[in-house]
N, C-alpha and C. Protein backbone atom coordinates (compact mmCIF):
# COMPACT_ATOMS: atom_id res chain seq x y z
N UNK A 1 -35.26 -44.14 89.60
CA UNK A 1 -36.34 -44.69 88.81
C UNK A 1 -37.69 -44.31 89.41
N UNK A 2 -37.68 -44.33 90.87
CA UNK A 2 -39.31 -44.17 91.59
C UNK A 2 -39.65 -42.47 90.69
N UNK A 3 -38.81 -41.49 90.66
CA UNK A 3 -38.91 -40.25 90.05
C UNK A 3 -39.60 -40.75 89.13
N UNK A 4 -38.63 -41.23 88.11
CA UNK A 4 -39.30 -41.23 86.61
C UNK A 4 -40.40 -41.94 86.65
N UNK A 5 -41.04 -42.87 87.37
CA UNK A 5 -42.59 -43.32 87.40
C UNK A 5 -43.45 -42.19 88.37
N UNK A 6 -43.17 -41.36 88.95
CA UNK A 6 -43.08 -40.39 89.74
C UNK A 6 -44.14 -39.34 89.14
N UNK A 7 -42.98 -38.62 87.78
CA UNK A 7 -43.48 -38.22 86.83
C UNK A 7 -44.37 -38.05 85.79
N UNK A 8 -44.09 -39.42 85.68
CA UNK A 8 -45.43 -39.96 84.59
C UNK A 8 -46.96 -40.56 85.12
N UNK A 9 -46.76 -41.07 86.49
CA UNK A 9 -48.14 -41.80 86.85
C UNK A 9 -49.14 -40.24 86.97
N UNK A 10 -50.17 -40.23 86.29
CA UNK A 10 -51.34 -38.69 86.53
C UNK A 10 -50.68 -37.56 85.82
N UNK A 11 -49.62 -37.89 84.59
CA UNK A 11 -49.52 -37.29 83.49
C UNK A 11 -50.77 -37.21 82.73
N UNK A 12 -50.79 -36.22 81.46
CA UNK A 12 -52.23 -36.41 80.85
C UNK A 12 -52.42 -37.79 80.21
N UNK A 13 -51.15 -38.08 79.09
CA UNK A 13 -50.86 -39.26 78.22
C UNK A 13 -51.47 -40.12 79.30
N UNK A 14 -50.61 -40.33 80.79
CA UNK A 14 -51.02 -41.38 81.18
C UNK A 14 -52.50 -41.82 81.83
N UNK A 15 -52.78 -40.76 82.18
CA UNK A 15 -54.19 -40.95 82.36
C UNK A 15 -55.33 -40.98 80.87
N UNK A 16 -55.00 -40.87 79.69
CA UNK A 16 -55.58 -40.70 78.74
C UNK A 16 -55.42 -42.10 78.57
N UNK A 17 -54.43 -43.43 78.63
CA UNK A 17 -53.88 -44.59 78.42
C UNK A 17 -55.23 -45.09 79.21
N UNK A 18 -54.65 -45.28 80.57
CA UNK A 18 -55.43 -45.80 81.81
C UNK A 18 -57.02 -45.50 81.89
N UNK A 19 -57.38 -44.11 81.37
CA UNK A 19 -58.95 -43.61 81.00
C UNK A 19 -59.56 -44.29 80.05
N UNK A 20 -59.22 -44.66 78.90
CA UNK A 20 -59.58 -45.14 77.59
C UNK A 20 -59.55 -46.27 77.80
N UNK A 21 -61.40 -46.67 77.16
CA UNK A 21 -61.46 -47.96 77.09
C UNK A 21 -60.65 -48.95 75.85
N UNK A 22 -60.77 -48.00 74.92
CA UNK A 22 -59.88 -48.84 73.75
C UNK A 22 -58.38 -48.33 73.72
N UNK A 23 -57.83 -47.77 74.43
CA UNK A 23 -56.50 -46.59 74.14
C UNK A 23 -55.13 -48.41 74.16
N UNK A 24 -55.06 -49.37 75.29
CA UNK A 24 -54.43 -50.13 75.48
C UNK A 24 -54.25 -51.23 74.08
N UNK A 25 -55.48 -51.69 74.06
CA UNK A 25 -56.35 -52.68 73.09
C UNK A 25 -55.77 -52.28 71.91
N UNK A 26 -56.36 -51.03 71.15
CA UNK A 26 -55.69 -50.55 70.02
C UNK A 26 -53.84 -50.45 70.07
N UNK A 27 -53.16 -50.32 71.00
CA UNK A 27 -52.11 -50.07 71.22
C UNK A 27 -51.18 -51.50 71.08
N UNK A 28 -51.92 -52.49 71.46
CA UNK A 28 -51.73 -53.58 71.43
C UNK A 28 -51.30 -54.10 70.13
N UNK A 29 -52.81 -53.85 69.20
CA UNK A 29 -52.96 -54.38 68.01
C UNK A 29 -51.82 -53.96 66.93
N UNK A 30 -51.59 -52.35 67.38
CA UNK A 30 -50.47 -51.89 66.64
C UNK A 30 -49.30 -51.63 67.03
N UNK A 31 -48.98 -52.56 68.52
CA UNK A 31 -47.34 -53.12 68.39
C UNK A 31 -47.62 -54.36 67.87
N UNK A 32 -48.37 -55.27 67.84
CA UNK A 32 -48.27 -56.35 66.43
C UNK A 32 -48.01 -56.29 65.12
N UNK A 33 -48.94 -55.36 65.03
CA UNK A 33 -48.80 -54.78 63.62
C UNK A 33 -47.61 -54.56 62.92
N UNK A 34 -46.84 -53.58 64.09
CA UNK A 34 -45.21 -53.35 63.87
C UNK A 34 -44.24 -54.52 63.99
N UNK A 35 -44.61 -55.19 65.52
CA UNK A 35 -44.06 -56.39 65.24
C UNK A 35 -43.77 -57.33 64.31
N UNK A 36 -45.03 -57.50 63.50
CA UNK A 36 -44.41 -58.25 61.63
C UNK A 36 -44.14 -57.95 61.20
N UNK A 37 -44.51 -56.22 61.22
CA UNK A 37 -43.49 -55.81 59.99
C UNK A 37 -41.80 -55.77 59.99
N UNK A 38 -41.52 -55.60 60.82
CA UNK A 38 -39.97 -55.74 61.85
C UNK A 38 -39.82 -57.04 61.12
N UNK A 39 -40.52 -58.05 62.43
CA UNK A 39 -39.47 -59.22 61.85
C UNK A 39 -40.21 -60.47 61.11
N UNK A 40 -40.95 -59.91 60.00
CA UNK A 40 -41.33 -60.42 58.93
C UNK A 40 -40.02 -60.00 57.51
N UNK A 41 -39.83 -58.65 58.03
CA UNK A 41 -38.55 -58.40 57.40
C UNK A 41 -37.49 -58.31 57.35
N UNK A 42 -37.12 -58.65 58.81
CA UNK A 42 -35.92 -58.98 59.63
C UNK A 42 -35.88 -60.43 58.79
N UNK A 43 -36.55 -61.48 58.89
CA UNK A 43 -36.52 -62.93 58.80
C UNK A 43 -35.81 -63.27 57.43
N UNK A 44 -36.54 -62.40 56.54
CA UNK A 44 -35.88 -62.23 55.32
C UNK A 44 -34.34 -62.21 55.19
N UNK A 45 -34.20 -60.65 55.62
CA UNK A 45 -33.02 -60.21 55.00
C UNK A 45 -31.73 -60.85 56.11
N UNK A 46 -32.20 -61.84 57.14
CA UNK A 46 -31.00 -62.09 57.87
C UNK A 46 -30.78 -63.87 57.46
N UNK A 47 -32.11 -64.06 56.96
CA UNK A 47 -31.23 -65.65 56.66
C UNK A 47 -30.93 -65.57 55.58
N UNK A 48 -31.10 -64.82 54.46
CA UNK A 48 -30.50 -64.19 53.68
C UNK A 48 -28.78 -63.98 53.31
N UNK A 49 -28.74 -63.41 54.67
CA UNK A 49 -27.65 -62.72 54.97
C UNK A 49 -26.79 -63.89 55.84
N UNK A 50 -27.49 -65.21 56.77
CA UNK A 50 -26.82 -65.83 57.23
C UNK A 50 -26.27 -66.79 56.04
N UNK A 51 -26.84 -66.76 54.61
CA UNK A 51 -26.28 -67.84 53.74
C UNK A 51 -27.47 -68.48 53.53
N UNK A 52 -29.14 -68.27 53.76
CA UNK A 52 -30.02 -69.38 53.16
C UNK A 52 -30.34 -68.63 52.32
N UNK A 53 -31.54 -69.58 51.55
CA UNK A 53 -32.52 -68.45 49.99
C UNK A 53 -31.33 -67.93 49.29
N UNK A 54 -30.49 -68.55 48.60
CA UNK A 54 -29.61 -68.35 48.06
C UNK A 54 -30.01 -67.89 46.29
N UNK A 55 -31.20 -68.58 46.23
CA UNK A 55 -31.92 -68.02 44.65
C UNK A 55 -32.16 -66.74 44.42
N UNK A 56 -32.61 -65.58 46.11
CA UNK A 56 -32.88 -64.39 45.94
C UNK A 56 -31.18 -63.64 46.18
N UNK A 57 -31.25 -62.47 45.59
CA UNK A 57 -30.47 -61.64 45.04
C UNK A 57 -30.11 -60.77 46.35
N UNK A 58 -29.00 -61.26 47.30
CA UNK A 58 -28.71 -60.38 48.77
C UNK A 58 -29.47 -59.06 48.78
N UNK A 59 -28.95 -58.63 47.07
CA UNK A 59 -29.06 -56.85 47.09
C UNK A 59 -30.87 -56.45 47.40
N UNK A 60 -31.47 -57.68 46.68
CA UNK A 60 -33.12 -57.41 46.97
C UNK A 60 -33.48 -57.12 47.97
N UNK A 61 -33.05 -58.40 49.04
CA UNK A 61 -33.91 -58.10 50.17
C UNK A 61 -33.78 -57.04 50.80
N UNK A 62 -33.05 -56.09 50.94
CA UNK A 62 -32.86 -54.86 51.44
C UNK A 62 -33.64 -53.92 50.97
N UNK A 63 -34.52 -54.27 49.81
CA UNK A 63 -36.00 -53.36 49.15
C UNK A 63 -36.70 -53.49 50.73
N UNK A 64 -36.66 -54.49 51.78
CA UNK A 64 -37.83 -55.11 52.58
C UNK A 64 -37.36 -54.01 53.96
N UNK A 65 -36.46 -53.55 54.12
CA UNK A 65 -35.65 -52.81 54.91
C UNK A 65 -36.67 -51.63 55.61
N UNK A 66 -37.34 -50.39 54.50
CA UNK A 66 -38.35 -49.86 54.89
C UNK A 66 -39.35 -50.45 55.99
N UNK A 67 -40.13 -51.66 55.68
CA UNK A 67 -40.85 -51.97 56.73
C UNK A 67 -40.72 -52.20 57.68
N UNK A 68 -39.27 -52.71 57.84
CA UNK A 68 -38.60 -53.49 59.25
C UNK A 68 -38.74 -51.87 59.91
N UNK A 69 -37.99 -50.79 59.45
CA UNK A 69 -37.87 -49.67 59.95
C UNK A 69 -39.44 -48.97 60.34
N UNK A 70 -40.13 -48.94 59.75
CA UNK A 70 -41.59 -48.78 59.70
C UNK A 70 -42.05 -49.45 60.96
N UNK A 71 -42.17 -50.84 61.01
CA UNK A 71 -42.54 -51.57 61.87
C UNK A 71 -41.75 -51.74 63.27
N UNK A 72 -40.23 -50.57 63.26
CA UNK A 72 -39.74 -50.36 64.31
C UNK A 72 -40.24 -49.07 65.17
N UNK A 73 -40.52 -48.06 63.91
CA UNK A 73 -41.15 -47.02 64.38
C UNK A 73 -42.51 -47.45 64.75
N UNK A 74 -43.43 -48.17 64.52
CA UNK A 74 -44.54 -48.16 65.22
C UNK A 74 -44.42 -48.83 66.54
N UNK A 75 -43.15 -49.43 66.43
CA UNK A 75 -42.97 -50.55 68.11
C UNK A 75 -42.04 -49.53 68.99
N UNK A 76 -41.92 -48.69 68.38
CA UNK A 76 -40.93 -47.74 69.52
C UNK A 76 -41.83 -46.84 69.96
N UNK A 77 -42.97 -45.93 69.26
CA UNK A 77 -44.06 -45.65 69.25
C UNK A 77 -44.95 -45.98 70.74
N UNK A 78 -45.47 -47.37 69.81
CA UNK A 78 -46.55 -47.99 70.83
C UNK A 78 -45.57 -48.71 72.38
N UNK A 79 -44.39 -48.73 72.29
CA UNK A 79 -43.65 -49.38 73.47
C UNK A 79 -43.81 -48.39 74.24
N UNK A 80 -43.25 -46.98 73.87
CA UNK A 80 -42.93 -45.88 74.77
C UNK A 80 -44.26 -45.49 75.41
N UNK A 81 -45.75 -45.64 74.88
CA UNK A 81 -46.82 -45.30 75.14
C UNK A 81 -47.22 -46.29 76.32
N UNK A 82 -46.80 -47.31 76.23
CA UNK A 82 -47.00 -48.57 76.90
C UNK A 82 -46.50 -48.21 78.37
N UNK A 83 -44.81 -48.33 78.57
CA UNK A 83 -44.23 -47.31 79.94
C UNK A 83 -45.06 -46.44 80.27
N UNK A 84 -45.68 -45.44 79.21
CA UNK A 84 -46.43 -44.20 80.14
C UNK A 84 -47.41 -44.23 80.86
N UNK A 85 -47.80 -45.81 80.12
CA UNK A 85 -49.82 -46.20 80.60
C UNK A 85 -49.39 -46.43 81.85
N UNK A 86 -48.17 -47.44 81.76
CA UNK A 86 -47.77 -48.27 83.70
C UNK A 86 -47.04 -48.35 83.52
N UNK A 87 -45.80 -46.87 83.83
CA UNK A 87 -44.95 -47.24 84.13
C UNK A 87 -44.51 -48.36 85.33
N UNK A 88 -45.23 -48.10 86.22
CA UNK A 88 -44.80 -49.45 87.26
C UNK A 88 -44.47 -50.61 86.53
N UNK A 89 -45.80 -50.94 86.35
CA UNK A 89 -45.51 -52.46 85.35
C UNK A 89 -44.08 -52.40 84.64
N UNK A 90 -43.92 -51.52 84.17
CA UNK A 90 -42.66 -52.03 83.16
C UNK A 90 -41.23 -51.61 83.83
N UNK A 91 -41.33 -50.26 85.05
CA UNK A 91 -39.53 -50.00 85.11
C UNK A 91 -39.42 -51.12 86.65
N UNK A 92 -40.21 -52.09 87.09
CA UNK A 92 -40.06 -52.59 88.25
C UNK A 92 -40.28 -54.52 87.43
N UNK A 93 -39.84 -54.46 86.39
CA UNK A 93 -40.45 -55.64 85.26
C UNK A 93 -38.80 -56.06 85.24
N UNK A 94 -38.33 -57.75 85.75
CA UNK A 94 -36.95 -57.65 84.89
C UNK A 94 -37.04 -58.00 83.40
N UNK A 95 -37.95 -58.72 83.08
CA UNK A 95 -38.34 -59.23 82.02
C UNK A 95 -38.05 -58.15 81.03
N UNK A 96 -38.84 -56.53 81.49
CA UNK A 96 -38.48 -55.38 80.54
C UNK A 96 -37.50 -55.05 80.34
N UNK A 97 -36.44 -54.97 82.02
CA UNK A 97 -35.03 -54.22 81.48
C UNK A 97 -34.03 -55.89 80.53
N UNK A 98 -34.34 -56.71 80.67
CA UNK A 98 -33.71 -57.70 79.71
C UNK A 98 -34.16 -57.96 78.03
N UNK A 99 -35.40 -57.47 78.02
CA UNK A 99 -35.57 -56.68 76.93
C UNK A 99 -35.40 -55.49 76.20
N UNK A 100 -35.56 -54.84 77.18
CA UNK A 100 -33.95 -53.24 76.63
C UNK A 100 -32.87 -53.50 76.14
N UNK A 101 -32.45 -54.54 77.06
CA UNK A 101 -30.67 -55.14 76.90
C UNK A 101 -30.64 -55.67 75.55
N UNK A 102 -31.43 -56.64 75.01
CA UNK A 102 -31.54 -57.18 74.05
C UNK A 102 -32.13 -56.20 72.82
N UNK A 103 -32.67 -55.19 72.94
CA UNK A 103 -32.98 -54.24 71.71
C UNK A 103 -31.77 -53.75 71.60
N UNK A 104 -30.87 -53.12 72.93
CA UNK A 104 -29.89 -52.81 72.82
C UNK A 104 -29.02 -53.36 71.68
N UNK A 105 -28.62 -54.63 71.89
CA UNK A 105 -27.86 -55.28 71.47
C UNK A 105 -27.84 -55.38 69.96
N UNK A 106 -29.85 -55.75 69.60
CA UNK A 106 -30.02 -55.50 68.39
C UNK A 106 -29.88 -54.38 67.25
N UNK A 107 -29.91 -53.33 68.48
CA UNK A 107 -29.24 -51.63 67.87
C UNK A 107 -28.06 -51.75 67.37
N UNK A 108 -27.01 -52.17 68.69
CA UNK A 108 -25.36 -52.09 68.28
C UNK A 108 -25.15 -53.24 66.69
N UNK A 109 -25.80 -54.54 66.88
CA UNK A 109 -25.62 -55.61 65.54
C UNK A 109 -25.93 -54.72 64.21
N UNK A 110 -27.30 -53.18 64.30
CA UNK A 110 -27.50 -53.05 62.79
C UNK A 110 -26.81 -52.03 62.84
N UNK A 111 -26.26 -51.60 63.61
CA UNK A 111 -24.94 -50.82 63.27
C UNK A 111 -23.38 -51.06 62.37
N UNK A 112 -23.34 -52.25 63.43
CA UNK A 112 -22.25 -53.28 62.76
C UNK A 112 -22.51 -53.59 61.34
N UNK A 113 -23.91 -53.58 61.04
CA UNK A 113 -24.18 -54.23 59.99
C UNK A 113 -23.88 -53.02 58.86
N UNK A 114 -24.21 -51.96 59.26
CA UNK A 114 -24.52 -50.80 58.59
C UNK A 114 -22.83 -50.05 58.09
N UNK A 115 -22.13 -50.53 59.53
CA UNK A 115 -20.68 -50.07 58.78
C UNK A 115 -19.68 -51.22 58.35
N UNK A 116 -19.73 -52.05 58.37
CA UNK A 116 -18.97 -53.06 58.17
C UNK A 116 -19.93 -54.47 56.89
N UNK A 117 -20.98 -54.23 56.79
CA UNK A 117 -21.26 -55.25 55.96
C UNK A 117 -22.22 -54.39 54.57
N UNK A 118 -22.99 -53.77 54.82
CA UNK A 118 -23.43 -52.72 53.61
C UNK A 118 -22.87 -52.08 53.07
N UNK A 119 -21.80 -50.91 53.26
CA UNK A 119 -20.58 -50.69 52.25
C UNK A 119 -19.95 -51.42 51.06
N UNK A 120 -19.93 -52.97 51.28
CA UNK A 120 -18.86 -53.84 50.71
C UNK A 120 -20.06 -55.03 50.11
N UNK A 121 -21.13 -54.86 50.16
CA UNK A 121 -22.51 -55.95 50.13
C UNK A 121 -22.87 -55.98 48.22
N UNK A 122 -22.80 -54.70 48.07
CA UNK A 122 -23.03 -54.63 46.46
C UNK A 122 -22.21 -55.27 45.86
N UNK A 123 -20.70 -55.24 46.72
CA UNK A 123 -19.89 -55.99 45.11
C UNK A 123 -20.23 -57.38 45.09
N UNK A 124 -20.72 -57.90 45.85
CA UNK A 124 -21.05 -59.47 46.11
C UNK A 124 -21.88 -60.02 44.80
N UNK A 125 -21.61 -61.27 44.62
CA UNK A 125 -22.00 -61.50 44.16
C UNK A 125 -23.75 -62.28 44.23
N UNK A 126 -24.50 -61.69 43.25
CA UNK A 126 -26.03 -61.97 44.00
C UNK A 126 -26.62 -63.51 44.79
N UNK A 127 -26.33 -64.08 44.49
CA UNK A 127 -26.53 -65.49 45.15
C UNK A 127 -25.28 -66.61 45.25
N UNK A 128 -24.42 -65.59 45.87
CA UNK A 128 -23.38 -66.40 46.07
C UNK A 128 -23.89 -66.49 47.68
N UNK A 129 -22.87 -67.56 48.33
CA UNK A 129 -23.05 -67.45 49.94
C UNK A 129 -22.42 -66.16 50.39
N UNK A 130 -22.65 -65.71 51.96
CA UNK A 130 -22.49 -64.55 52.45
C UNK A 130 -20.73 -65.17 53.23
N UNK A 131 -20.31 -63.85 53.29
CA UNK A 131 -18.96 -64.25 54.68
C UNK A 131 -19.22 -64.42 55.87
N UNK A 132 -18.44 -65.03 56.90
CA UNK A 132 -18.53 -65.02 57.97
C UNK A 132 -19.29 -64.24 58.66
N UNK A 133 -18.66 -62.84 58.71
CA UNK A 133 -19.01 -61.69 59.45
C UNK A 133 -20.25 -61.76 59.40
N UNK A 134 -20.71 -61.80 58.05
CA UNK A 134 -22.62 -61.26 57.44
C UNK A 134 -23.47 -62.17 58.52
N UNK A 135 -22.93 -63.34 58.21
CA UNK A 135 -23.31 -64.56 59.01
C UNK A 135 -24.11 -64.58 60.70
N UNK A 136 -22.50 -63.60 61.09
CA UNK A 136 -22.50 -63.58 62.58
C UNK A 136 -23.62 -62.88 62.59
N UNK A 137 -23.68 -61.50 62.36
CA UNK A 137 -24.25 -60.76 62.01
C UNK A 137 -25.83 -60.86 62.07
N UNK A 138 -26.42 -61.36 60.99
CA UNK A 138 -27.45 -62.31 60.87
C UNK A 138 -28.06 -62.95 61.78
N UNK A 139 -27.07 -63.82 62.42
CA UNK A 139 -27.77 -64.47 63.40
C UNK A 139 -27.88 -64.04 64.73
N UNK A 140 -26.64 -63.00 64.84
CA UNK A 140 -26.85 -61.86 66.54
C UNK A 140 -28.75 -60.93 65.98
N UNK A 141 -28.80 -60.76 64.99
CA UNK A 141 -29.76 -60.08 64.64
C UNK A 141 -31.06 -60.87 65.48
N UNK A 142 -31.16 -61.90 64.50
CA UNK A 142 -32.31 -63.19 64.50
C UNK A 142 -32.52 -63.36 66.39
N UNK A 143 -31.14 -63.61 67.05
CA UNK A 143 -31.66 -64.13 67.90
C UNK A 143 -31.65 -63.53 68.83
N UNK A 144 -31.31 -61.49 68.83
CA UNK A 144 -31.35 -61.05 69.94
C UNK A 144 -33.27 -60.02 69.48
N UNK A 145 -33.42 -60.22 68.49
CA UNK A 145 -34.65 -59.41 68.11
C UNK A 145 -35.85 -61.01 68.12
N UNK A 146 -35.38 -62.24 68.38
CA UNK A 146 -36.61 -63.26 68.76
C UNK A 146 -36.80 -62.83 70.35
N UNK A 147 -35.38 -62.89 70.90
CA UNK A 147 -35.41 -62.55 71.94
C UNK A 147 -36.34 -61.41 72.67
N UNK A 148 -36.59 -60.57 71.78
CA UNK A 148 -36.80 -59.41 72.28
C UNK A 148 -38.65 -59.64 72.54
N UNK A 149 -38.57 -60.23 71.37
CA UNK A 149 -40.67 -60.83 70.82
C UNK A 149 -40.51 -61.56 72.11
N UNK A 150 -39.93 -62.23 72.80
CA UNK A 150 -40.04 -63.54 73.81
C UNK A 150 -40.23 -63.01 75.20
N UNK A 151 -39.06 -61.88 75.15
CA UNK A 151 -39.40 -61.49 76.70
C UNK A 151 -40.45 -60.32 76.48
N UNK A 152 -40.97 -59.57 75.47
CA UNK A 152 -41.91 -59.05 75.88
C UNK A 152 -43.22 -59.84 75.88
N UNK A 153 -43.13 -60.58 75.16
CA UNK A 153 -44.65 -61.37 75.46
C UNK A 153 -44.72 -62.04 76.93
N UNK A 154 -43.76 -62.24 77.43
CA UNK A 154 -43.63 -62.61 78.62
C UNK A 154 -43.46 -61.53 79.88
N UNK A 155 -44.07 -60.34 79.52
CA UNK A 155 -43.67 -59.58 80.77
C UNK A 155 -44.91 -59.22 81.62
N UNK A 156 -45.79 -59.86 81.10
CA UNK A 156 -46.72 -60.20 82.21
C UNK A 156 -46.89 -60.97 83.07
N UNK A 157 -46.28 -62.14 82.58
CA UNK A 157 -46.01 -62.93 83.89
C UNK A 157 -44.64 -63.38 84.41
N UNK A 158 -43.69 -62.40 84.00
CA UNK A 158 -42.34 -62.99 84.75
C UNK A 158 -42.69 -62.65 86.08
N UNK A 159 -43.10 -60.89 86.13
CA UNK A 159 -42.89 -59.97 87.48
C UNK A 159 -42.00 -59.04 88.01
N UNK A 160 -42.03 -59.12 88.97
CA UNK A 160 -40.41 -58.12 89.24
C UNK A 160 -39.61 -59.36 90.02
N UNK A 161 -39.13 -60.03 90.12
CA UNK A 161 -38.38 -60.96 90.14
C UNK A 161 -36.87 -60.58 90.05
């Protein structure tokens, strides 16, 4: 790991991060930015999917899908830019690698979701309740991607701990 911060500390990116008075600030604003869009549309389509808002039509909320993806690409974006500004700060952070773990996790769930519950989601009926699985599903989503909002807002002051 000392390599890979090794590498990057007096890179251009990273000195362009660390040089710039607005480069962080702006960077900030637009992992928020991404951040709602994520799980403004995450929120939707998983209680949705855990069995609430039963009036909207399962098949709809998945119109909301784009942004979540949108708002992942701008947080994968502005995250990766973030490591480059300090790396220290973040590969010597446990707070960060337990937030990896937990994106992780949230990766493997929309996978699951992607082969095992979207295939078979259309024949459903539109506001009927969801199955089990969707359920689980749903809520590994919800609470490993709150998770994820929790420990990064917190990785300034956990430390390396």
């Amino acid at each position: 790991m000392e390599n890979f911060v090794q590498a990057i500390e007096g890179s251009a990116v990273n000195e362009w991060i660390m040089g710039s008075y607005w480069a962080w600030p702006a960077m900030e604003v637009m992992h928020f930015i991404g951040l709602s869009l994520l799980l403004g549309a995450l929120l939707v389509i998983d209680l949705r999917l855990a069995g609430f808002f039963r009036k909207i039509n399962i098949a709809a909320t998945h119109k909301l899908s784009p942004w979540a993806f949108a708002g992942f690409g701008i947080n994968l974006t502005t995250g990766i830019l973030f490591v480059i500004g300090d790396p220290f700060r973040y590969t010597a952070n446990i707070g960060f690698w337990w937030k990896m773990g937990l994106l992780g996790v949230a990766g493997l769930n929309a996978l699951w979701f992607w082969w095992k519950i979207n295939p078979v989601m259309q024949s459903w009926e539109p506001h009927a309740d969801t199955p089990a699985l969707a359920k689980v599903i749903a809520w590994v989503s919800l609470g490993s991607w709150f998770g994820v909002l929790i420990l990064g807002r917190l990785i300034p002051y956990i430390g390396t701990g």
